[in-house]
C-alpha atoms as a PDB file:
ATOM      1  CA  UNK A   1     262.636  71.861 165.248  1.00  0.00           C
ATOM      2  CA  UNK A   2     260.061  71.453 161.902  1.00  0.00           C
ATOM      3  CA  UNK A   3     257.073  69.817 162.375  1.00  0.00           C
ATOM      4  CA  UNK A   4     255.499  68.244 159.626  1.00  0.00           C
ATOM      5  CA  UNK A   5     251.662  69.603 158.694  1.00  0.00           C
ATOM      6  CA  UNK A   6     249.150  67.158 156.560  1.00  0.00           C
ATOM      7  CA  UNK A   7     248.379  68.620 152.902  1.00  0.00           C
ATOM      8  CA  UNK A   8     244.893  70.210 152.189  1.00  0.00           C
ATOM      9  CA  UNK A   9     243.224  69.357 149.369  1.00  0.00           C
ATOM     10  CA  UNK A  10     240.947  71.884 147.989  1.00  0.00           C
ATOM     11  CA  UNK A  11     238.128  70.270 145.148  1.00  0.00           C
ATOM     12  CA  UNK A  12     237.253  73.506 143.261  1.00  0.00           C
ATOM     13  CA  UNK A  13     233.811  72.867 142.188  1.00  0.00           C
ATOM     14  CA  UNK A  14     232.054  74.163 138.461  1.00  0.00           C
ATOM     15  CA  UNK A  15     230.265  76.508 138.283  1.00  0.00           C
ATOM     16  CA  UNK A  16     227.649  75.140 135.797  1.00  0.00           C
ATOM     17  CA  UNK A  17     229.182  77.213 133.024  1.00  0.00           C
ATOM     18  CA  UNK A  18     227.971  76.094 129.477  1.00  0.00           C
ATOM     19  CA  UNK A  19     228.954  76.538 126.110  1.00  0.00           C
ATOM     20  CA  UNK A  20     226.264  78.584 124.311  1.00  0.00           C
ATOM     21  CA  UNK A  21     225.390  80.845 121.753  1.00  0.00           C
ATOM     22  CA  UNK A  22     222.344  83.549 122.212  1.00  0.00           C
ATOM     23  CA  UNK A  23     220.591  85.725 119.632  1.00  0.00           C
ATOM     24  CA  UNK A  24     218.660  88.896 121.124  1.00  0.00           C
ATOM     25  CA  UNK A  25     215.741  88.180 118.752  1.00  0.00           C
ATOM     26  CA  UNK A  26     214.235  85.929 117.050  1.00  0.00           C
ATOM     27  CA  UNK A  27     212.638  88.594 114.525  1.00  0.00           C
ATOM     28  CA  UNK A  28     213.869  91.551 112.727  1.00  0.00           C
ATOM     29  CA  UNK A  29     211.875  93.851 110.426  1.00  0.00           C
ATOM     30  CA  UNK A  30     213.538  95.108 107.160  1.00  0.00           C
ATOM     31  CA  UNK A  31     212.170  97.205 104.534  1.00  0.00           C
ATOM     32  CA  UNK A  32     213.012  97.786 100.773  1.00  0.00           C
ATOM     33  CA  UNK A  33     215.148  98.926  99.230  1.00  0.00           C
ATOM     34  CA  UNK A  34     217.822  98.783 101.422  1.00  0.00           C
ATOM     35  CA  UNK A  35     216.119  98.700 105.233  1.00  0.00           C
ATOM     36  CA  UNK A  36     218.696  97.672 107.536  1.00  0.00           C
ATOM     37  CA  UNK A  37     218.269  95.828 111.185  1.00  0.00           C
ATOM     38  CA  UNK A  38     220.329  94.069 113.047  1.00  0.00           C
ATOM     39  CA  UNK A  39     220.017  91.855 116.613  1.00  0.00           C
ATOM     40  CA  UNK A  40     222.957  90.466 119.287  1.00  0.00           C
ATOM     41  CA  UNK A  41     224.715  87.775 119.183  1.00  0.00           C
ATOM     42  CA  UNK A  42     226.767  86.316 122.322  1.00  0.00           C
ATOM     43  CA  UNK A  43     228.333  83.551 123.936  1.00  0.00           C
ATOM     44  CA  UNK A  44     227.007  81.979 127.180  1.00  0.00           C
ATOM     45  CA  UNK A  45     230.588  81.263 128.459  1.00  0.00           C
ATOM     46  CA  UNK A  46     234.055  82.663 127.735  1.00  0.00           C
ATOM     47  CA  UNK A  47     235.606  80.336 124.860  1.00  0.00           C
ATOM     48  CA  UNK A  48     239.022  79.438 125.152  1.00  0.00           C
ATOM     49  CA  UNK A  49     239.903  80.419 121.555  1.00  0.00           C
ATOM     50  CA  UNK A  50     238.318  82.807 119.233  1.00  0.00           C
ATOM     51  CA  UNK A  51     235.057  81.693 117.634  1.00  0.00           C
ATOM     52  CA  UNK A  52     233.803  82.724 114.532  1.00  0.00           C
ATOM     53  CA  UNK A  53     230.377  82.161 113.661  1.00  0.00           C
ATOM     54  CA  UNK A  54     229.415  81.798 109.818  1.00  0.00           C
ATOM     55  CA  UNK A  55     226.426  83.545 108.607  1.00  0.00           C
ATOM     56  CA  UNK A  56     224.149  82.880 105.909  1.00  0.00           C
ATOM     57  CA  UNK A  57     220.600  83.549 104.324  1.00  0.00           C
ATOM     58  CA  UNK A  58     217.638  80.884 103.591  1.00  0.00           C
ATOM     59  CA  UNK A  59     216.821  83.871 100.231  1.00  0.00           C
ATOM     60  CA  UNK A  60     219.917  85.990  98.860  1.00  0.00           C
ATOM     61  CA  UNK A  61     217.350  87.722  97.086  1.00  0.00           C
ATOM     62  CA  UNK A  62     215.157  89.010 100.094  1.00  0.00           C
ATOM     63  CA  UNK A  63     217.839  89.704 102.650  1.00  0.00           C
ATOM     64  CA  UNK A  64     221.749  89.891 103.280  1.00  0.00           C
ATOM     65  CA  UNK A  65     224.644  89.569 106.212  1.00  0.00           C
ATOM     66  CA  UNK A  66     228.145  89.454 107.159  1.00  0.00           C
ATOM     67  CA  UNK A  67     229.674  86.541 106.110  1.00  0.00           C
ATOM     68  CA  UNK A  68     230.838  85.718 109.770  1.00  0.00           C
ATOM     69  CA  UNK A  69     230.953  87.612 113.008  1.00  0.00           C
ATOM     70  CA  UNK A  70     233.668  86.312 115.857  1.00  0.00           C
ATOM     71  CA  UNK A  71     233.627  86.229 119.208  1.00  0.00           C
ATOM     72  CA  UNK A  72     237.097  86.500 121.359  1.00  0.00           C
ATOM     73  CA  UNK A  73     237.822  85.432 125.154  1.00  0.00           C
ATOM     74  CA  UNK A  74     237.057  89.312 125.397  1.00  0.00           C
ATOM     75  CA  UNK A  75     233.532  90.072 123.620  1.00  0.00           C
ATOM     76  CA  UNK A  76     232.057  86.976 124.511  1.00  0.00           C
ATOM     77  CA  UNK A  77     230.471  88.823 126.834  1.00  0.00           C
ATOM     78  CA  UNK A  78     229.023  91.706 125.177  1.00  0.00           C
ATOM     79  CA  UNK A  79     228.545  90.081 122.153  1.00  0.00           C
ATOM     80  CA  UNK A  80     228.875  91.327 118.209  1.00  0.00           C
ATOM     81  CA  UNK A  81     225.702  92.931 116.268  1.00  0.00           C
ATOM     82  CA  UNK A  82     224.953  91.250 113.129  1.00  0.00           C
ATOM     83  CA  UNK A  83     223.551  93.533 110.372  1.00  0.00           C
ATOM     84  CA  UNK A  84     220.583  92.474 108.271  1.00  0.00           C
ATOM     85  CA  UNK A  85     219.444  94.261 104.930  1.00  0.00           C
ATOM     86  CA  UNK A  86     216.650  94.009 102.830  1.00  0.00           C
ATOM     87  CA  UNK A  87     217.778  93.504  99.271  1.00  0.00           C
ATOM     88  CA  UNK A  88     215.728  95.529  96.956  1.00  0.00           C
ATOM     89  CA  UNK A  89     213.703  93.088  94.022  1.00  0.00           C
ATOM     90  CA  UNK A  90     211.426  94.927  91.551  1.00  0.00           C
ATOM     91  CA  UNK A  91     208.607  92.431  92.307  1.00  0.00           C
ATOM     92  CA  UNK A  92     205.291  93.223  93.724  1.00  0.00           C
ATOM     93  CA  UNK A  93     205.430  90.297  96.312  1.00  0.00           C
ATOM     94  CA  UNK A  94     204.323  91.775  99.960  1.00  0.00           C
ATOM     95  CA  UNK A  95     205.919  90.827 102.529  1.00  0.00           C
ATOM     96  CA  UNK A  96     208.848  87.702 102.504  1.00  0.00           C
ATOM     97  CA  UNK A  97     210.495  85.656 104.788  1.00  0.00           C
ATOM     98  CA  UNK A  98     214.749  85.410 105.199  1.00  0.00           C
ATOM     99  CA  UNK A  99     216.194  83.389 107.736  1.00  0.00           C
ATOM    100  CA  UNK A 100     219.142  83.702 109.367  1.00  0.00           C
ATOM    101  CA  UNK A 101     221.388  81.084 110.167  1.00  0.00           C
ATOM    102  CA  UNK A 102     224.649  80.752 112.446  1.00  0.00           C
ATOM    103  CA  UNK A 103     226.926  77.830 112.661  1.00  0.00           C
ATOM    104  CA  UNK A 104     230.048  78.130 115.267  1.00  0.00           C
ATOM    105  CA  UNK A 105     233.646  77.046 113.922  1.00  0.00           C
ATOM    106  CA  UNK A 106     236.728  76.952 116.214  1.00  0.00           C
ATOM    107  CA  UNK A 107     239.511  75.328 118.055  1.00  0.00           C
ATOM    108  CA  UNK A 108     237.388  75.324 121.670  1.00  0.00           C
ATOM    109  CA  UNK A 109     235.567  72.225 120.881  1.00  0.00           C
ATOM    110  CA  UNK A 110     232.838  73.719 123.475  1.00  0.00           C
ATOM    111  CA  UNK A 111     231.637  75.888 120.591  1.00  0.00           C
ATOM    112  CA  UNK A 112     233.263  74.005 117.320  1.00  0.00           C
ATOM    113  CA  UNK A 113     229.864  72.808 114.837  1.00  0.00           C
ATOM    114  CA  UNK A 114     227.199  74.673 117.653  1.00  0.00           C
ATOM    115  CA  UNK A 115     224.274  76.596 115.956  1.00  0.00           C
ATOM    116  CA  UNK A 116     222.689  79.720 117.000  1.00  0.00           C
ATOM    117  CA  UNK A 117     218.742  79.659 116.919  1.00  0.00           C
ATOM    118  CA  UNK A 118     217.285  81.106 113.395  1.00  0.00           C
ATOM    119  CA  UNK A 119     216.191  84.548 112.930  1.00  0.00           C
ATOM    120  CA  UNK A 120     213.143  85.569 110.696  1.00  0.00           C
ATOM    121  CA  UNK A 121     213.266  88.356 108.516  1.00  0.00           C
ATOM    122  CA  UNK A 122     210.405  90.208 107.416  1.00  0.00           C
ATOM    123  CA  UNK A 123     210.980  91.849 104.284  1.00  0.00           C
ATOM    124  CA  UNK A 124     208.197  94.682 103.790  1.00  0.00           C
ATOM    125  CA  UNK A 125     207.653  95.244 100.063  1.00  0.00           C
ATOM    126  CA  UNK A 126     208.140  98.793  98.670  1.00  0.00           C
ATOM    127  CA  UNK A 127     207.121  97.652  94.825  1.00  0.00           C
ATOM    128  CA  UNK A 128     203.228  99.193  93.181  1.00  0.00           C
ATOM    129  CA  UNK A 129     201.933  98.533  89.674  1.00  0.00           C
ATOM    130  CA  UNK A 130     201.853 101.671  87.621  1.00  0.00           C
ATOM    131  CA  UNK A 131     202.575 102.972  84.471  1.00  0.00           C
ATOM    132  CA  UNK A 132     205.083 105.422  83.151  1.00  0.00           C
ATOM    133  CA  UNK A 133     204.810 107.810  80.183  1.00  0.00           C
ATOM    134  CA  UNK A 134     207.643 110.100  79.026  1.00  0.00           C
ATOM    135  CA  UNK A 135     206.679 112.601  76.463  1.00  0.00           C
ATOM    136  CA  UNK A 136     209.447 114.156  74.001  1.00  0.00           C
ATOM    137  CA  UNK A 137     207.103 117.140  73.737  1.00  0.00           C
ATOM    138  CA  UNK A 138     203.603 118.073  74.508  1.00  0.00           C
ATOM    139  CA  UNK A 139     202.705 120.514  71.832  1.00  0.00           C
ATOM    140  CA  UNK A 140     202.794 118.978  68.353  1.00  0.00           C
ATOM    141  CA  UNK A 141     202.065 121.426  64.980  1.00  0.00           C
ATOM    142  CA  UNK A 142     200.054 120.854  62.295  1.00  0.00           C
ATOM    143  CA  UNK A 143     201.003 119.078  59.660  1.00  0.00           C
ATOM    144  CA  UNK A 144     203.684 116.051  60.041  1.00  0.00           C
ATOM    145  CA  UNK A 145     204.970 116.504  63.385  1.00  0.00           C
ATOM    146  CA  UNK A 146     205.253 113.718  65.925  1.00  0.00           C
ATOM    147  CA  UNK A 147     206.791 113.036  68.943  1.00  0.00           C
ATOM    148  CA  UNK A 148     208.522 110.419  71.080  1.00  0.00           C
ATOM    149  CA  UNK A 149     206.020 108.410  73.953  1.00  0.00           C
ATOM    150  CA  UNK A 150     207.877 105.893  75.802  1.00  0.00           C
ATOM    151  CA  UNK A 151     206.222 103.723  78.354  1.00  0.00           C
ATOM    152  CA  UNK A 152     207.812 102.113  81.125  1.00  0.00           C
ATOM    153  CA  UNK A 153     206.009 100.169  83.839  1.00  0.00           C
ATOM    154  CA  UNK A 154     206.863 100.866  87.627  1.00  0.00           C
ATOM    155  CA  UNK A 155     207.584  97.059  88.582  1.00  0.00           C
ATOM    156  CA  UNK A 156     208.285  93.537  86.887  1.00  0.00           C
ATOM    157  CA  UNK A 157     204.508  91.990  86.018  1.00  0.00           C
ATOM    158  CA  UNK A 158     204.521  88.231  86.118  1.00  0.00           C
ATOM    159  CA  UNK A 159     202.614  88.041  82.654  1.00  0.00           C
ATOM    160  CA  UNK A 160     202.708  90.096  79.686  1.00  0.00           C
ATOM    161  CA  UNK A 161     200.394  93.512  80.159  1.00  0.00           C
ATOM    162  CA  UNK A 162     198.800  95.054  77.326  1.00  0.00           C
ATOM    163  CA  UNK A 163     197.992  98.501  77.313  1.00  0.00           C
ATOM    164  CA  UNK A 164     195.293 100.072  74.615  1.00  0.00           C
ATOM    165  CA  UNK A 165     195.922 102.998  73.732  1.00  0.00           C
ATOM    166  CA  UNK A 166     193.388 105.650  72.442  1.00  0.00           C
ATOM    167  CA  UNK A 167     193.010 109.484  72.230  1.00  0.00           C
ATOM    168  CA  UNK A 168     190.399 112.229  72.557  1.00  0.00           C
ATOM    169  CA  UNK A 169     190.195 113.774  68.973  1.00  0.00           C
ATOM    170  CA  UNK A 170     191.719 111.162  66.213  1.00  0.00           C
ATOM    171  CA  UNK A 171     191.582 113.993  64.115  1.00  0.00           C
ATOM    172  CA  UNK A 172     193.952 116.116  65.870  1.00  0.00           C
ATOM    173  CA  UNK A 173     196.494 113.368  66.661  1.00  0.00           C
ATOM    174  CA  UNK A 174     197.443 109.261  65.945  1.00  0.00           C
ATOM    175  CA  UNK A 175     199.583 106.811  67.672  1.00  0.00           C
ATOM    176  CA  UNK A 176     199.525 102.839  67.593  1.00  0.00           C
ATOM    177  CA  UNK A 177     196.410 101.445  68.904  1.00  0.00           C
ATOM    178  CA  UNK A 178     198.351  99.096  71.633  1.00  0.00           C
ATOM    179  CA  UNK A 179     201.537  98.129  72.923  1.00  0.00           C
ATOM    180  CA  UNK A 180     203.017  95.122  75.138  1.00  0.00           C
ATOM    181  CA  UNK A 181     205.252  95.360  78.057  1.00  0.00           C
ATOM    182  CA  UNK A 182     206.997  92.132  79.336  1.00  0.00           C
ATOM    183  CA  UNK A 183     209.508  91.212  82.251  1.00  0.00           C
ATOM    184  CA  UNK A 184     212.176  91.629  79.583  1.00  0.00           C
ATOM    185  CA  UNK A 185     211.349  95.052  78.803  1.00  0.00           C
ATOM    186  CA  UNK A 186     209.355  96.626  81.386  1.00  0.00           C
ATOM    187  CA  UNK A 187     212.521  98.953  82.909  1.00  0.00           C
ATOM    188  CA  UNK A 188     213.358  99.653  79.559  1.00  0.00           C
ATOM    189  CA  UNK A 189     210.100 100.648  78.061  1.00  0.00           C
ATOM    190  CA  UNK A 190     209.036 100.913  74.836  1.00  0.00           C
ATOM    191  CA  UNK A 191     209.105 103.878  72.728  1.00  0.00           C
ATOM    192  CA  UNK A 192     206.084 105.041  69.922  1.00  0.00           C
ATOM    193  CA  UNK A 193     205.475 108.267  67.850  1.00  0.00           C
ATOM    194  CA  UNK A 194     202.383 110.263  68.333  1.00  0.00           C
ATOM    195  CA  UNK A 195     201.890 111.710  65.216  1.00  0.00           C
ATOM    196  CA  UNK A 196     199.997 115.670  64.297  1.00  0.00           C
ATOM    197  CA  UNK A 197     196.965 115.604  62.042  1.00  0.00           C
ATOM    198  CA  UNK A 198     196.257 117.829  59.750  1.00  0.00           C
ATOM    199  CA  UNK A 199     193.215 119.358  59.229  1.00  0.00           C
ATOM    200  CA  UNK A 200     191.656 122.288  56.681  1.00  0.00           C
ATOM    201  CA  UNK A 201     189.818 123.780  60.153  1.00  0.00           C
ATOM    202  CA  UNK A 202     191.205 126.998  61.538  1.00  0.00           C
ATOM    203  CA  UNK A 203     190.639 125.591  65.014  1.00  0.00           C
ATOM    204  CA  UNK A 204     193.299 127.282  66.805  1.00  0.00           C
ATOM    205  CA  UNK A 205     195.264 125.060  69.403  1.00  0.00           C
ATOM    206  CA  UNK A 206     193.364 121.498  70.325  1.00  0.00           C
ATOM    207  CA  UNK A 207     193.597 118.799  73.143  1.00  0.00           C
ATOM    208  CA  UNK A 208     194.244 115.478  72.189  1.00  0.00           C
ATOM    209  CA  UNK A 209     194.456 113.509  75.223  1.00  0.00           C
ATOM    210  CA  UNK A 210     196.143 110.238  75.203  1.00  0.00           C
ATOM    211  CA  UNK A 211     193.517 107.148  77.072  1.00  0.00           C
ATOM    212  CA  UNK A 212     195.285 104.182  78.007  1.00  0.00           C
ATOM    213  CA  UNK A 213     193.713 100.624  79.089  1.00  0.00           C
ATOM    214  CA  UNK A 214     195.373  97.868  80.877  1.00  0.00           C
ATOM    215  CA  UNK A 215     194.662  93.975  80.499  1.00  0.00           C
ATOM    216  CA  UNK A 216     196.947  91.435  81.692  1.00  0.00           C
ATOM    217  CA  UNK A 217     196.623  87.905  83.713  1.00  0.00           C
ATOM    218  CA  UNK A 218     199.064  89.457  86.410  1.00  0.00           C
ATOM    219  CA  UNK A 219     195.990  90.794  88.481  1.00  0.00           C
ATOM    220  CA  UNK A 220     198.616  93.741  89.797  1.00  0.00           C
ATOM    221  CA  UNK A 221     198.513  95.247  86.743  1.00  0.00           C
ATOM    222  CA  UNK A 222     195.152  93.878  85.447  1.00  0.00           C
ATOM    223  CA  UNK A 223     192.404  97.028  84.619  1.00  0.00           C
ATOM    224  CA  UNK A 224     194.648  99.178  86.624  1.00  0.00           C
ATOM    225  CA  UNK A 225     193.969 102.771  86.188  1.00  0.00           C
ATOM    226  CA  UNK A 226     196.403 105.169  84.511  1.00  0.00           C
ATOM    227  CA  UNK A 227     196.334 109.346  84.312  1.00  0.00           C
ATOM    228  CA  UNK A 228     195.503 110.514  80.754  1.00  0.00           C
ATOM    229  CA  UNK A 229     197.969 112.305  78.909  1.00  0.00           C
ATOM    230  CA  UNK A 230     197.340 115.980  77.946  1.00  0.00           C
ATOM    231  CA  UNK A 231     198.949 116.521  74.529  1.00  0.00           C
ATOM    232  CA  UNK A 232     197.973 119.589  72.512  1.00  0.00           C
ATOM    233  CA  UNK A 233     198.031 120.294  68.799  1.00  0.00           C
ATOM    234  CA  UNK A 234     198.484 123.519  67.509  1.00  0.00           C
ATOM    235  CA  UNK A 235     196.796 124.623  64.324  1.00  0.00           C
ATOM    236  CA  UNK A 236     198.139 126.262  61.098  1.00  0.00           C
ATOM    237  CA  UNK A 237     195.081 127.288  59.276  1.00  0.00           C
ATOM    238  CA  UNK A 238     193.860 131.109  59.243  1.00  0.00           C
ATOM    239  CA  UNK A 239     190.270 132.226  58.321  1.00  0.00           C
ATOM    240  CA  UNK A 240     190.604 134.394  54.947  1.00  0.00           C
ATOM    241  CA  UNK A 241     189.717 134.263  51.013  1.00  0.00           C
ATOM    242  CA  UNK A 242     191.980 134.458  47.893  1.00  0.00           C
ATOM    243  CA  UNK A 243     190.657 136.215  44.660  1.00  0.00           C
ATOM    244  CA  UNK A 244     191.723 135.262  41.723  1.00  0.00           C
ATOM    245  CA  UNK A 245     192.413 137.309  38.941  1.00  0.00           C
ATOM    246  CA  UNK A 246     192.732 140.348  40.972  1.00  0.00           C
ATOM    247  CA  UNK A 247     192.307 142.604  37.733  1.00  0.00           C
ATOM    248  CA  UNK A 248     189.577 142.143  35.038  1.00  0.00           C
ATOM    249  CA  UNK A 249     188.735 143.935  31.693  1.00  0.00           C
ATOM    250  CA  UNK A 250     185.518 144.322  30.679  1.00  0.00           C
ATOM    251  CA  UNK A 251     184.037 146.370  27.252  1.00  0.00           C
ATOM    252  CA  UNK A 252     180.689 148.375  26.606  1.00  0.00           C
ATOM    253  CA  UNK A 253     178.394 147.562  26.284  1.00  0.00           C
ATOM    254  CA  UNK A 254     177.691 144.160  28.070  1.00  0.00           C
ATOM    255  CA  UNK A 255     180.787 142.092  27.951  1.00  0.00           C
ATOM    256  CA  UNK A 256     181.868 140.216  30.976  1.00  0.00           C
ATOM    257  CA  UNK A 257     184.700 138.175  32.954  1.00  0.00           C
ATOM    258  CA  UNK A 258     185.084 136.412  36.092  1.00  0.00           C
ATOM    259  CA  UNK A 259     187.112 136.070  38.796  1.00  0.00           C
ATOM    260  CA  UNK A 260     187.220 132.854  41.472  1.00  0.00           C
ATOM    261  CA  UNK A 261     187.251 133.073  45.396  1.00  0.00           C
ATOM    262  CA  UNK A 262     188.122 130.175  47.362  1.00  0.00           C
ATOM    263  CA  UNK A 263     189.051 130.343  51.294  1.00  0.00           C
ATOM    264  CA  UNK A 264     191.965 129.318  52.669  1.00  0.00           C
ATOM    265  CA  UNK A 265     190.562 127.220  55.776  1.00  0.00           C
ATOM    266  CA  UNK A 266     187.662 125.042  55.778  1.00  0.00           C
ATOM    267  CA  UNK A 267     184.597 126.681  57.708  1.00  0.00           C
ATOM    268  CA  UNK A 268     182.323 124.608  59.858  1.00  0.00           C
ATOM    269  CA  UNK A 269     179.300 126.747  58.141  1.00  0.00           C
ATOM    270  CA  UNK A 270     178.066 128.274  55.392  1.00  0.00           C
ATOM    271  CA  UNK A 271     179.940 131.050  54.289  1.00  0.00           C
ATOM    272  CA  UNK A 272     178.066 134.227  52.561  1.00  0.00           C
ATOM    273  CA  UNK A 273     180.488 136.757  50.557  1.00  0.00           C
ATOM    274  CA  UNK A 274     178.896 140.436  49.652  1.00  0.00           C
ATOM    275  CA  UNK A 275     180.080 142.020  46.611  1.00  0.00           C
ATOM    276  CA  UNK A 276     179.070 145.980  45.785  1.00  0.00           C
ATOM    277  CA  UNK A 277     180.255 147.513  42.525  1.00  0.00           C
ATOM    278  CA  UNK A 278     182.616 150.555  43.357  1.00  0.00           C
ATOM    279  CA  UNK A 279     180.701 152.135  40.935  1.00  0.00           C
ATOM    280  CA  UNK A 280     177.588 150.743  39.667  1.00  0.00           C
ATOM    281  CA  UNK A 281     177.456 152.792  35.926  1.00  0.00           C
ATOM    282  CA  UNK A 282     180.862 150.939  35.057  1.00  0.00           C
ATOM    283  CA  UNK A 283     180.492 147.477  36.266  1.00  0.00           C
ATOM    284  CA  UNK A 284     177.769 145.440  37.928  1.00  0.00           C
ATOM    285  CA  UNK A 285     178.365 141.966  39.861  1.00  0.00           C
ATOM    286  CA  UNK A 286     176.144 139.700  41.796  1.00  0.00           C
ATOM    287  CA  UNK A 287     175.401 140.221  45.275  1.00  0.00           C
ATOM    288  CA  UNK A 288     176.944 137.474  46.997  1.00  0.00           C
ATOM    289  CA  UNK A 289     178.913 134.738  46.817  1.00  0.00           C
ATOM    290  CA  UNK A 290     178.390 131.395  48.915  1.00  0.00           C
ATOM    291  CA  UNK A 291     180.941 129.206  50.255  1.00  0.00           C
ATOM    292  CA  UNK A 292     180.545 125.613  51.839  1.00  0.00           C
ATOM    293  CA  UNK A 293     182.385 122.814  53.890  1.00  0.00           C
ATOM    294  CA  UNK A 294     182.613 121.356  50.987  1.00  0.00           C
ATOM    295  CA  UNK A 295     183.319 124.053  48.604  1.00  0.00           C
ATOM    296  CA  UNK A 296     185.949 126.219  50.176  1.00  0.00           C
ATOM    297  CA  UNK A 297     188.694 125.007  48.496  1.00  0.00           C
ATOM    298  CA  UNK A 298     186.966 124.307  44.418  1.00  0.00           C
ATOM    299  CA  UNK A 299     185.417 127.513  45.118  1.00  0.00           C
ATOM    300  CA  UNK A 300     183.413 129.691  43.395  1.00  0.00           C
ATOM    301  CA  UNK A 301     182.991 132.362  40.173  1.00  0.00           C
ATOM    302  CA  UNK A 302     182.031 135.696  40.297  1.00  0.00           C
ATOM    303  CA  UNK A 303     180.762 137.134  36.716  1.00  0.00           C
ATOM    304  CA  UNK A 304     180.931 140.927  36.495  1.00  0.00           C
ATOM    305  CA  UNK A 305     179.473 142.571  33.676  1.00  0.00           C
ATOM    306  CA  UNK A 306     180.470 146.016  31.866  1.00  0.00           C
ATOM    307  CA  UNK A 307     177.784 148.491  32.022  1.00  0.00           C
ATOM    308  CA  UNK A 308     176.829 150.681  28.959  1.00  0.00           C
ATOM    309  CA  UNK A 309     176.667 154.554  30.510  1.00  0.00           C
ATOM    310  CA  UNK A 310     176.864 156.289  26.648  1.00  0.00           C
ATOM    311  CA  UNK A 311     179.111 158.301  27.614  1.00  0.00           C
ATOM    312  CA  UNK A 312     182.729 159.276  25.981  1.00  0.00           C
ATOM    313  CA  UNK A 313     185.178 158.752  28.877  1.00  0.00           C
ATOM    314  CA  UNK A 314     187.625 155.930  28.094  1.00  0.00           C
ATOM    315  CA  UNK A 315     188.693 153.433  30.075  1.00  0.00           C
ATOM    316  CA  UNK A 316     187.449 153.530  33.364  1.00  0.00           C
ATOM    317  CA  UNK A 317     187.872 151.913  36.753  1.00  0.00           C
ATOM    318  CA  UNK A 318     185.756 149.942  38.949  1.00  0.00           C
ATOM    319  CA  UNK A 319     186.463 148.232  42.125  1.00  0.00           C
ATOM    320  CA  UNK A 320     184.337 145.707  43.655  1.00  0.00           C
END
């Protein structure tokens, strides 16, 4: 025979599980130009369909992330990383904030609309004030050669910035006395020709180093101090003299006729030319000759003079 046994009823009780999203940290430390960090990001309770979990940044320009991350019955648990990265700027601003934000969307209306705390972003800055110069060539000749300078500036200034420019020797080389960079053109530059100088000196090869100043109300770039530029100049005088006629005829018993000397660089002194007769009973002619800074290139006459020796012997020679 059956006998009939009473039903159990069994209450299963909860066990406090919540619907929850956690972030690792609350901070994460990124560095230009492209620094990446990332934290974890879990669920406090097994969803019962997927979740995805939209992401999104207070400042584009500062930092990035995934669009979304999502989170299944099976990673809940362990959770999905979410990649941050610094987003290079060419500002000089230190360091910046980005927050990270995290809204929940799905079908398990446990996690539908929930937010995830915020996580700062520190941005470090990797942006200096300097100045660039790019030479076309560093050795210039004498006379009419020049060269392309193009300066650049290392980051965008917030106000215009000036920069004088000056050089060692103005009269060895010239170039525009100043030139303005902007946030329009300061990646791009702006490009100038240093020109040669000629000069009547033989001087050899010269310095002529390039001085810059900076002014500007964007106090990075303000007075800032920039290397000088070492350009050189090399010369295309040489020391000498030029004679001219190089052949004279004089007659017994006292006629004369001149010649002119000129140099072909100008000297920084006095220059003294001695002259000697090859022969002193056919032609006489003075002693010396002098030269100046500021006669070098007029120049100057030499007379010579026949002398009478009362003798029968034709035309003679005489080198001086």
């Amino acid at each position: 025979s059956q006998v009939a046994v009473s039903d159990v009823l069994i209450t299963v009780q909860d066990d406090s599980d919540t619907a929850g999203m956690v972030v690792s940290t609350t901070t994460v430390t990124v560095s230009e130009p492209s620094g990446v960090g990332s934290y974890l990001l879990t669920l406090t309770s097994q969803p019962v369909a997927s979740v995805v979990v939209n992401l999104s940044t207070t400042d584009p320009g500062e930092c990035s992330v995934p669009a979304s991350v999502t989170l299944t019955a099976s990673t809940w648990r362990t959770g999905k990383s979410v990649a941050v990265t610094a987003v290079d700027d060419p500002i000089i601003d230190g360091v910046q904030s980005c927050v990270v934000q995290a809204t929940a969307a799905s079908s398990d209306a446990n996690y539908a609309g929930m937010q995830a705390s915020n996580v700062t972003v520190k941005v470090q800055d990797n942006d200096v004030a300097g100045v660039l110069y790019t030479l076309g060539k560093s050795t210039l000749q004498e006379a009419n050669d020049n060269t392309l300078l193009v300066a650049k500036l290392t980051s965008q200034p917030f106000a215009d910035v000036t920069i004088g420019l000056a050089n060692s020797d103005p009269g060895e080389c010239a170039l525009p006395s100043s030139i303005t960079l902007n946030s329009s053109n300061w990646q791009t530059g702006i490009g100038i020709m240093v020109q040669s100088v000629d000069d009547d000196l033989d001087d050899e090869t010269q310095p002529c180093t390039l001085q810059s100043t900076v002014s500007s109300s964007d106090n990075h770039y303000h007075a800032l101090a920039v290397t000088p530029l070492q350009l050189t100049v090399a010369d295309d005088e040489t020391a000498g003299f030029v004679v001219t006629p190089t052949t004279l005829t004089v007659h017994e018993p006292h006629s004369t006729a001149d010649f002119g000397v000129t140099l072909t660089s100008q000297p920084t002194a006095t220059v003294t030319i001695t002259l000697t007769s090859g022969d002193a009973t056919e032609c006489s002619a003075p002693a010396t000759l002098t030269l100046t800074p500021l006669t070098w290139q007029t120049g100057v006459t030499a007379t010579i003079q026949a002398v009478d020796d009362r003798i029968a012997d034709d035309a003679r020679p005489c080198l001086v």
